[in-house]
Each structure stands twice: as C-alpha cells, then as structure tokens.
Protein backbone atom coordinates (compact mmCIF):
# COMPACT_ATOMS: atom_id res chain seq x y z
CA UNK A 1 38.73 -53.20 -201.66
CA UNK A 2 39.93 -51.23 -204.49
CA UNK A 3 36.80 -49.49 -205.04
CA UNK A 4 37.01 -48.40 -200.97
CA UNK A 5 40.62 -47.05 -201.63
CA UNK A 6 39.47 -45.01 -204.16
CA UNK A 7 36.69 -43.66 -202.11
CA UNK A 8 39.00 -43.04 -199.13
CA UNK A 9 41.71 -41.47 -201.78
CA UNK A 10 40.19 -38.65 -203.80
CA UNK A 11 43.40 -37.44 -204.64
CA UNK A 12 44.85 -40.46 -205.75
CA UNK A 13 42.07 -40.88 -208.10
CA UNK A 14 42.45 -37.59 -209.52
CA UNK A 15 46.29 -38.09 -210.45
CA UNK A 16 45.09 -41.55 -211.88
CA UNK A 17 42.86 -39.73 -214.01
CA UNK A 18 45.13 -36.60 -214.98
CA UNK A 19 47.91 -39.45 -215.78
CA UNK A 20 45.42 -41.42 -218.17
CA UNK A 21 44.12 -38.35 -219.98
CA UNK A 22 47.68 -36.84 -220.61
CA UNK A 23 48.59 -40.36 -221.95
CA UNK A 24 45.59 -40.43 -224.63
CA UNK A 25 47.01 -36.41 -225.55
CA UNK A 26 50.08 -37.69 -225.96
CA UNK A 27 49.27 -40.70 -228.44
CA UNK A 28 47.21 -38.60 -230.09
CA UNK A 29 49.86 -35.22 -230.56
CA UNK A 30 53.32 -37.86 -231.46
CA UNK A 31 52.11 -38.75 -234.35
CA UNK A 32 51.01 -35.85 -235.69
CA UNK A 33 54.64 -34.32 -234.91
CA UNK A 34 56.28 -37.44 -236.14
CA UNK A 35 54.27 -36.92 -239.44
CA UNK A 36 54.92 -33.20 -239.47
CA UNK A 37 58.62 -33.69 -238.39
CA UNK A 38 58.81 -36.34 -241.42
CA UNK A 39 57.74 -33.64 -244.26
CA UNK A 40 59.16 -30.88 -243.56
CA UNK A 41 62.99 -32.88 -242.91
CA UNK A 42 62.00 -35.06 -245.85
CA UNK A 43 60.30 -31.81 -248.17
CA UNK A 44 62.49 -28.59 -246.66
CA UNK A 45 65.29 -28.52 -249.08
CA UNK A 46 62.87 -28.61 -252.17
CA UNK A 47 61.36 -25.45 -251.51
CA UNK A 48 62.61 -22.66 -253.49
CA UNK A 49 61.12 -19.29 -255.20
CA UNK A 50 61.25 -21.27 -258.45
CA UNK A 51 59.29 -24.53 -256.80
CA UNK A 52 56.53 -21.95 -256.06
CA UNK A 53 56.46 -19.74 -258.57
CA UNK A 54 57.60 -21.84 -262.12
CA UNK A 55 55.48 -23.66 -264.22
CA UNK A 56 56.03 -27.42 -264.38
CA UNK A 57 58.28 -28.85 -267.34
CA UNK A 58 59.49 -32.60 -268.59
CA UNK A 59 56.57 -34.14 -267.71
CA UNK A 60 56.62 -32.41 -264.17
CA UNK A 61 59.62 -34.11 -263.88
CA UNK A 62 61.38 -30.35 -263.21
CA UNK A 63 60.04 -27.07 -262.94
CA UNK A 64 57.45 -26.12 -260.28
CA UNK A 65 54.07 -26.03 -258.96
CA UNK A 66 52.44 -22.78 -259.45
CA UNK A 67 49.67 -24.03 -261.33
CA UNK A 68 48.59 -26.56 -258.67
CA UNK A 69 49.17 -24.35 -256.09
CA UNK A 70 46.64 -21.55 -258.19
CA UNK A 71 44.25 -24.16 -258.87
CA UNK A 72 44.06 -25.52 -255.06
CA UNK A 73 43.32 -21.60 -253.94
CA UNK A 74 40.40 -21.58 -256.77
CA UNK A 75 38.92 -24.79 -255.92
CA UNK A 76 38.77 -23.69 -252.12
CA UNK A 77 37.67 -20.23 -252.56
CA UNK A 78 34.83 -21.73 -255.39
CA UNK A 79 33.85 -23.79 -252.70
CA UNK A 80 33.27 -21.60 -249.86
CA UNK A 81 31.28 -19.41 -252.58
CA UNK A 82 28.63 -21.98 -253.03
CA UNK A 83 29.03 -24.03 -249.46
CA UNK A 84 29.00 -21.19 -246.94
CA UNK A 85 26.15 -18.87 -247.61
CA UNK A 86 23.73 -21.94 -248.37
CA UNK A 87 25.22 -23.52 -245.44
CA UNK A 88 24.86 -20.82 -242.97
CA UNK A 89 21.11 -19.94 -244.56
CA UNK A 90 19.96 -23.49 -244.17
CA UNK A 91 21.34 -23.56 -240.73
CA UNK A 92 19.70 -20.88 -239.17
CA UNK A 93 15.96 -21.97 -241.09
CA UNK A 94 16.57 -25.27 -239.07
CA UNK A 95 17.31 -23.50 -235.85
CA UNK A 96 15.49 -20.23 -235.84
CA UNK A 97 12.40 -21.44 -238.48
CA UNK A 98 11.30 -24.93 -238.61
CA UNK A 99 9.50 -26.54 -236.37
CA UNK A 100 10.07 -29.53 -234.67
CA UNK A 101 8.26 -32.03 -236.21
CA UNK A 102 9.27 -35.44 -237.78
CA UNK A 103 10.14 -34.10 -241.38
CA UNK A 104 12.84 -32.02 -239.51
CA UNK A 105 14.20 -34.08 -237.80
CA UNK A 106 14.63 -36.55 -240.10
CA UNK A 107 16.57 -33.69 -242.24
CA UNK A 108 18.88 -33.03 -239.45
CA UNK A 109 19.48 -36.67 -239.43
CA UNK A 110 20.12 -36.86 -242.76
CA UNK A 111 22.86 -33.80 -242.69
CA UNK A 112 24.82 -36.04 -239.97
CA UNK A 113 24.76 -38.70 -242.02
CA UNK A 114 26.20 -36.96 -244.99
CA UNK A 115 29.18 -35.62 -243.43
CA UNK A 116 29.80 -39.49 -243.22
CA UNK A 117 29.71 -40.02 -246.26
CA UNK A 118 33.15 -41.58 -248.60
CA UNK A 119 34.43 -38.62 -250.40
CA UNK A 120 34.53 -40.56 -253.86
CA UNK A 121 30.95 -41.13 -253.73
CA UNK A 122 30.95 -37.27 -253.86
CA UNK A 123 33.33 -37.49 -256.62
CA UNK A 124 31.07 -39.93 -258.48
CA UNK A 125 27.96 -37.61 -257.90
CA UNK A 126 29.69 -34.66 -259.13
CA UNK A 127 30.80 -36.75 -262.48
CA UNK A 128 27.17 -37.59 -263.10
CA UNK A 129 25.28 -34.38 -262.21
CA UNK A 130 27.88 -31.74 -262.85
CA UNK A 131 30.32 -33.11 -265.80
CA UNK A 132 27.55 -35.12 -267.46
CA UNK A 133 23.96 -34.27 -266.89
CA UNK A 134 24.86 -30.15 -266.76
CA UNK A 135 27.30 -30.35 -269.25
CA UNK A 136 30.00 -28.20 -267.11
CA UNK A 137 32.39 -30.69 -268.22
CA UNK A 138 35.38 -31.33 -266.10
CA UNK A 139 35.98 -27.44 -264.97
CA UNK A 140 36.73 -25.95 -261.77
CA UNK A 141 32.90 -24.78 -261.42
CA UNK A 142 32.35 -28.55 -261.46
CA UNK A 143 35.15 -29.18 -258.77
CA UNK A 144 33.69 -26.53 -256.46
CA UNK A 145 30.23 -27.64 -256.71
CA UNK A 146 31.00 -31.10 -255.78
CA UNK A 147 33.32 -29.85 -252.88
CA UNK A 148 30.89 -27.31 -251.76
CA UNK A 149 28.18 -30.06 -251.41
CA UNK A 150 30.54 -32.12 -249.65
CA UNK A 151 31.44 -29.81 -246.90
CA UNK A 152 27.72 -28.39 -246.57
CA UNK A 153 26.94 -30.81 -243.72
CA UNK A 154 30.12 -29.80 -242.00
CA UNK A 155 28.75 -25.98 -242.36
CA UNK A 156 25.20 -26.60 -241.40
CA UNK A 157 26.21 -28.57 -238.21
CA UNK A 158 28.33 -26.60 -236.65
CA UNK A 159 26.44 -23.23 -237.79
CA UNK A 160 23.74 -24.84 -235.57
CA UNK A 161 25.97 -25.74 -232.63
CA UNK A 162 26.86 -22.21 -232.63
CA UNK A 163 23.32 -20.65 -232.80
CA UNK A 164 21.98 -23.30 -229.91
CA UNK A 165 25.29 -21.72 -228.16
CA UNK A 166 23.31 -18.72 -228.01
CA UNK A 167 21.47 -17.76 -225.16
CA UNK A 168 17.83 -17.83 -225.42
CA UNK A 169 17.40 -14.54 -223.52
CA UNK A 170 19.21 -12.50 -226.28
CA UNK A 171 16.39 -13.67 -228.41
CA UNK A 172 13.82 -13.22 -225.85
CA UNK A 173 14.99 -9.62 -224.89
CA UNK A 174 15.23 -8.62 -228.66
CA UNK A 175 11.27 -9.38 -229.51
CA UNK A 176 10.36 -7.98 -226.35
CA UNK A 177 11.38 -4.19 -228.36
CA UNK A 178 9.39 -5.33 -230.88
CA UNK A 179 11.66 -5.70 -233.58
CA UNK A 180 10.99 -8.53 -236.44
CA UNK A 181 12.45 -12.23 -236.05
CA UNK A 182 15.05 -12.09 -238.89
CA UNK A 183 16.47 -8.38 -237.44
CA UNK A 184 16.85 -10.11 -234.25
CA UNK A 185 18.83 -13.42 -235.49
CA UNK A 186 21.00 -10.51 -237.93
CA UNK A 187 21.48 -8.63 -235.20
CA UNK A 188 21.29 -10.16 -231.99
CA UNK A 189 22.26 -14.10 -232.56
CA UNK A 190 24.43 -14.14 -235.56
CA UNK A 191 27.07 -11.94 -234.09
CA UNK A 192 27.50 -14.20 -231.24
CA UNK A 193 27.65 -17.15 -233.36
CA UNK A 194 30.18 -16.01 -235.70
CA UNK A 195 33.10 -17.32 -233.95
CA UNK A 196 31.30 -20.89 -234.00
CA UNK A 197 30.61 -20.76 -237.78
CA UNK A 198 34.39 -19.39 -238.99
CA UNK A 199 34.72 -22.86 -236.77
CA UNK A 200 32.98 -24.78 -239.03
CA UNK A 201 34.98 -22.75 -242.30
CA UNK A 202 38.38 -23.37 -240.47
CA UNK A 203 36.64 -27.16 -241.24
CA UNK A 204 35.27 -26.91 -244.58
CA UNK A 205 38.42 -25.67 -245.57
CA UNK A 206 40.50 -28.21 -244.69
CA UNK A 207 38.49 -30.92 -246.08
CA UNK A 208 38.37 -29.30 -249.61
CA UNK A 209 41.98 -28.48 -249.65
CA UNK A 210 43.16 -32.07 -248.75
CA UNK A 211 40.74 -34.08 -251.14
CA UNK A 212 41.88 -35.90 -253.80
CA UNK A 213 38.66 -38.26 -255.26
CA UNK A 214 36.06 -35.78 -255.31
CA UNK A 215 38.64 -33.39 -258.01
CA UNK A 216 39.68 -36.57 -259.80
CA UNK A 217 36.75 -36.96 -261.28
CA UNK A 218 35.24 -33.62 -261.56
CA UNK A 219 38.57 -30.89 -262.06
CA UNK A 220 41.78 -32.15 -261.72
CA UNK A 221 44.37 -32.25 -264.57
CA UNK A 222 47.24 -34.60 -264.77
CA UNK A 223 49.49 -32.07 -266.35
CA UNK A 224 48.60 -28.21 -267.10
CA UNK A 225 51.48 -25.95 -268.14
CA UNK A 226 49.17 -22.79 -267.96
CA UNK A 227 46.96 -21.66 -265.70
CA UNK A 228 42.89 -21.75 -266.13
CA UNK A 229 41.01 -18.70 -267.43
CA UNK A 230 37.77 -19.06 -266.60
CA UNK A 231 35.75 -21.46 -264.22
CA UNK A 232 34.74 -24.36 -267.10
CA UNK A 233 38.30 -24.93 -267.36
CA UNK A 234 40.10 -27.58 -266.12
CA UNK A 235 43.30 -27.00 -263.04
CA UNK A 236 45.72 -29.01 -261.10
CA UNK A 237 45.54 -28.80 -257.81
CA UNK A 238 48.01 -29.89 -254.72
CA UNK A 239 46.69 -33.29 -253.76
CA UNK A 240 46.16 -34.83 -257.15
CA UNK A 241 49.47 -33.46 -258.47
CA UNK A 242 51.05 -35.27 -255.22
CA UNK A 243 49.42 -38.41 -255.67
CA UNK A 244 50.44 -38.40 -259.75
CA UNK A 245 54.08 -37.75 -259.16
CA UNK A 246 54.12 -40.63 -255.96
CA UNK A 247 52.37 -43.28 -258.19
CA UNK A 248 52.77 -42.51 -261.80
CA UNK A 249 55.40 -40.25 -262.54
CA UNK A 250 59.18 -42.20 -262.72
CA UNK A 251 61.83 -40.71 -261.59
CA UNK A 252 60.99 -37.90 -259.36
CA UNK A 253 62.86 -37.07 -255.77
CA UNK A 254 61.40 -37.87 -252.76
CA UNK A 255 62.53 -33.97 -251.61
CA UNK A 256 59.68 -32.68 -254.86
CA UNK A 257 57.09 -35.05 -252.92
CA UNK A 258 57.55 -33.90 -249.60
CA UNK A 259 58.07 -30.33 -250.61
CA UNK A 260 54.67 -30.91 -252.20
CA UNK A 261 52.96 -32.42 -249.29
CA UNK A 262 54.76 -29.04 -247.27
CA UNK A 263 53.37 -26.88 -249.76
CA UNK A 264 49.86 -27.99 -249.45
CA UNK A 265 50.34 -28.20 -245.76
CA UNK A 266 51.49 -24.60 -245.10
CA UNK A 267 48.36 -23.64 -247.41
CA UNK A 268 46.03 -25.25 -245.24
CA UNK A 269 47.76 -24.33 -241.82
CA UNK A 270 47.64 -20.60 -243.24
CA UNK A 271 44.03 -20.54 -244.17
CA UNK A 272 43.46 -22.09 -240.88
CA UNK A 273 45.15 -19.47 -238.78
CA UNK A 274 43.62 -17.02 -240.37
CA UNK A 275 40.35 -18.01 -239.78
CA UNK A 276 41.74 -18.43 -236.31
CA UNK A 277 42.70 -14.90 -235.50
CA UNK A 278 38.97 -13.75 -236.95
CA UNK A 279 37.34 -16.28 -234.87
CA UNK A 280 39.40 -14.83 -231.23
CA UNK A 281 38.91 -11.30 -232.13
CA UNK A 282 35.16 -11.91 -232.29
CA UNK A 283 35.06 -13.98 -229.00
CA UNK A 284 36.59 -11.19 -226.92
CA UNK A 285 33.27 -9.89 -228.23
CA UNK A 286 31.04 -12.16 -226.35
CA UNK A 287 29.36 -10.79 -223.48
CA UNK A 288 28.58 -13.58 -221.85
C-alpha cells in the first residue's frame, strides 16, 4: 500500500527525500558550529598582539605562544616538502605508468589502508626510524618526516582521483601529435588535475597541523623559550602546547586554552582558504 502511494506520488517522495537529506546536513553542520561557537566565546578575549607575538614565561603560565605558533608553520611547511612532491610523483607512476597487474594493485590497496592507520603508530615509527635508527634525534626534520609519511596516502589518493578525473581524450589527442608520454601528463593532464591535488594539500594540511601523537614523540617540546635554528632542533607546536597546559600545567585560564585552540584553528582555516582560492582560480580553467 505504501509502496503504491509512493509510486502514484513522485512528488511526495521527493520532499520525503529532500526533508531526510537536509536533516543528516543539519546534524552534521550543529555541531561543528556549536564547537566553533564554544572556542571562539570561550578563547576570544585571550587573544592579544602579546598572546601572538611574546614568548612564553612562568612555566607558560603567562606570556604567549609565538614559539608554538613558529614551530606549527615549520612542521607543516617541512611536511609538505617531503609529502607532496613524492606524493604527487608516485601518484601519477600508478596512474599514468604501471600496469595493472596484481603487484599494483595490491600497492594501491595498501595506500588505502595506510591512511587508516592510528596516528601514534606513526608517532612510534618515526621514534624508531627517525630519532633512533637515523640519529636525527627529536628535531623538526624528524617531526616532518613522520608527518609527511603520514599524510602521503592522503596525497597519493586523491592525486589519482584527480588524474582518473581527466578525460582520456586529452591524453589520446596529445600522442596523436606525437609528443612523448611524460610532456603530455606535464602538459596536458596535470593542469587539469591541479585543482584535485591542492584538494588533497587543503587535506594533508589539516591533518599535520591538528596532530598531536605523531610530534610527541618525534618534535615536540614541553617548554621552549626560543625559537629553533635549524631543522635537528627541537619546537613546540600548537596542539601539544594545548594538550600540556589542559592536562599538566596548574593553574592556567580556560580563556589561554581556548585562545589556543582559536589560534591553531584560524591557522588551519587560513591555510585552507588559501589553498581554496588556488584551487577555484584553476577550475575556471577547465575546459570541460
């Protein structure tokens, strides 16, 4: 009976539909605004030029966060160093390259599964391969290494969403001139792909900005009142100086955690748009 009103009722069904989709959006978006709504209320009135800009003191009891919020930009931009042009490279061998045959397919299998994997296992790898077996010690060049291979499956997938995206004519019509396989990916595919890769980079960098195990045990300093000069040094960085000061610093107001969390929020929300607005100018690009 139901099933024949629904059949007789297109419309009906339709507005069922729209009403259950808008109702999963809107469970999803509240509590994001609750959460964002929450920090900045709760972390607004800590900001100041001297929160940003001043060195911590008193155990980071006063002061600011400069150094964390220098060491979170160095840990990011060390990671996309390592994580973005091996990313991209291995990417486009597994699209343009390999063939399909059971040893690749069991490495694209293998990349999914990786971007599953618990962050602190990352952190754990990084202690044993980068602190310990290279002898980088605990150093930002550590920290980036073990973020960069952390994010790499995040790169490599969707770099090859973004190249299958691609129409198979472009490639097609490009060897037809005669010109050589890697001038037509350079020229012909990677262009087109380029707004689905700074996808994947909007990604990478929000997972290496936010993480606090994998820097615990490879880069991250509970208290630093100086900045790092060179990459084997050690740095603070935004998440694990906001998880020290909520669980193991006494006596420090709520308004210094939020503004913390705000901090590392705008960072991450800026990096994002910014990738953002290079990603739409090169889709009004596309010409199909």
């Amino acid at each position: 009976m139901i099933r024949e009103t629904f059949k007789h009722n297109p419309y009906r069904t339709e507005k069922i539909a729209h009403a259950l989709l808008f109702s999963a959006t809107v469970l999803v978006v509240l509590p994001v605004i609750f959460i964002l709504w929450v920090i900045i209320q709760k972390g607004w009135s800590a900001l100041s030029w001297e929160f940003l800009t001043a060195m911590p003191r008193n155990g980071m009891r006063e002061g600011g966060i400069f150094p964390a919020i220098v060491g979170t930009v160095y840990l990011v931009v060390g990671t996309l160093i390592f994580s973005l042009p091996l990313g991209v490279f291995a990417a486009i061998y597994l699209t343009e390259y390999a063939k399909d045959n059971m040893l690749t397919r069991l490495v694209k299998l293998a990349i999914i599964n990786l971007a599953g994997v618990p962050s602190v296992v990352y952190g754990l790898f990084g202690l044993g391969i980068f602190v310990m077996f290279l002898k980088f010690g605990s150093s930002i060049l550590a920290g980036s290494l073990t973020l960069a291979i952390m994010v790499l499956p995040i790169i490599i997938t969707t770099t090859r969403e973004a190249l299958d995206s691609v129409p198979q004519s472009f490639r097609e019509v490009s060897l037809s001139l005669g010109v050589s396989k890697w001038q037509t990916i350079r020229y012909a595919v990677l262009p087109h792909a380029l707004p689905g890769i700074l996808t994947g980079v909007i990604l990478a960098v929000s997972r290496a900005a936010g993480e606090t195990a994998p820097i615990l045990f490879t880069v991250a300093a509970f208290y630093l009142p100086h900045l790092p000069e060179s990459i084997f040094d050690q740095a603070m960085a935004l998440p694990y100086h906001l998880y020290v000061m909520s669980t193991q610093v006494p006596n420090v107001e709520v308004s210094v955690r939020y503004g913390t969390a705000l901090v590392l929020l705008i960072m991450v929300l800026s990096m994002n748009i910014l990738a953002m607005v290079v990603r739409a100018r090169f889709r009004k690009r596309k010409k199909w």
